[in-house]
Protein backbone atom coordinates (compact mmCIF):
# COMPACT_ATOMS: atom_id res chain seq x y z
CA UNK A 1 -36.84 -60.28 -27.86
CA UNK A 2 -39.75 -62.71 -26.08
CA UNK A 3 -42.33 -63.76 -28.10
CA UNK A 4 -45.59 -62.54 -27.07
CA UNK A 5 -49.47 -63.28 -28.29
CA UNK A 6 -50.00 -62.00 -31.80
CA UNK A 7 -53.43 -60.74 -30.68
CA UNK A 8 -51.27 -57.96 -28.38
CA UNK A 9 -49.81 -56.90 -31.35
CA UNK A 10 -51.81 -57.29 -34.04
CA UNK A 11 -51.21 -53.17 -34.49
CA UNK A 12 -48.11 -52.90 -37.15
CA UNK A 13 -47.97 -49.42 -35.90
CA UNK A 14 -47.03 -50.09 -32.13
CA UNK A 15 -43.56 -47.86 -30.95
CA UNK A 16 -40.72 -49.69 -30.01
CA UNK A 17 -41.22 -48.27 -26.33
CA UNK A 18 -45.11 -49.34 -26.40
CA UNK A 19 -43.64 -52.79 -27.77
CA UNK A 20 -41.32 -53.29 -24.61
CA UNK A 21 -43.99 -51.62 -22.41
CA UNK A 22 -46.79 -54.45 -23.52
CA UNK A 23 -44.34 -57.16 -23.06
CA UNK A 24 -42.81 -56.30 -20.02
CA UNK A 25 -46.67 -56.25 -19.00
CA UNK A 26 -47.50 -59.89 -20.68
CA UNK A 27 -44.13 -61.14 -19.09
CA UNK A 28 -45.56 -60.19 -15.13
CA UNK A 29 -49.15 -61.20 -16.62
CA UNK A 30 -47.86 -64.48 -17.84
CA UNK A 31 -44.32 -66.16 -16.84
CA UNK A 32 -42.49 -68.07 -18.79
CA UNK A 33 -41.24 -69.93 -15.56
């Protein structure tokens, strides 16, 4: 899986499906391109 900010995920708590959701969100926010 990407790496994303540890401030996005600074919840231990977060779902796997909220986990992909954020990313997929950072990804379009911020490309790795």
């Amino acid at each position: 899986m990407p790496k994303a900010h540890p401030a996005l995920f600074s919840h231990s708590e977060l779902k796997p499906l909220s986990w992909e959701i954020i990313t997929i969100n950072f990804l379009k926010i911020h490309p790795s391109n």
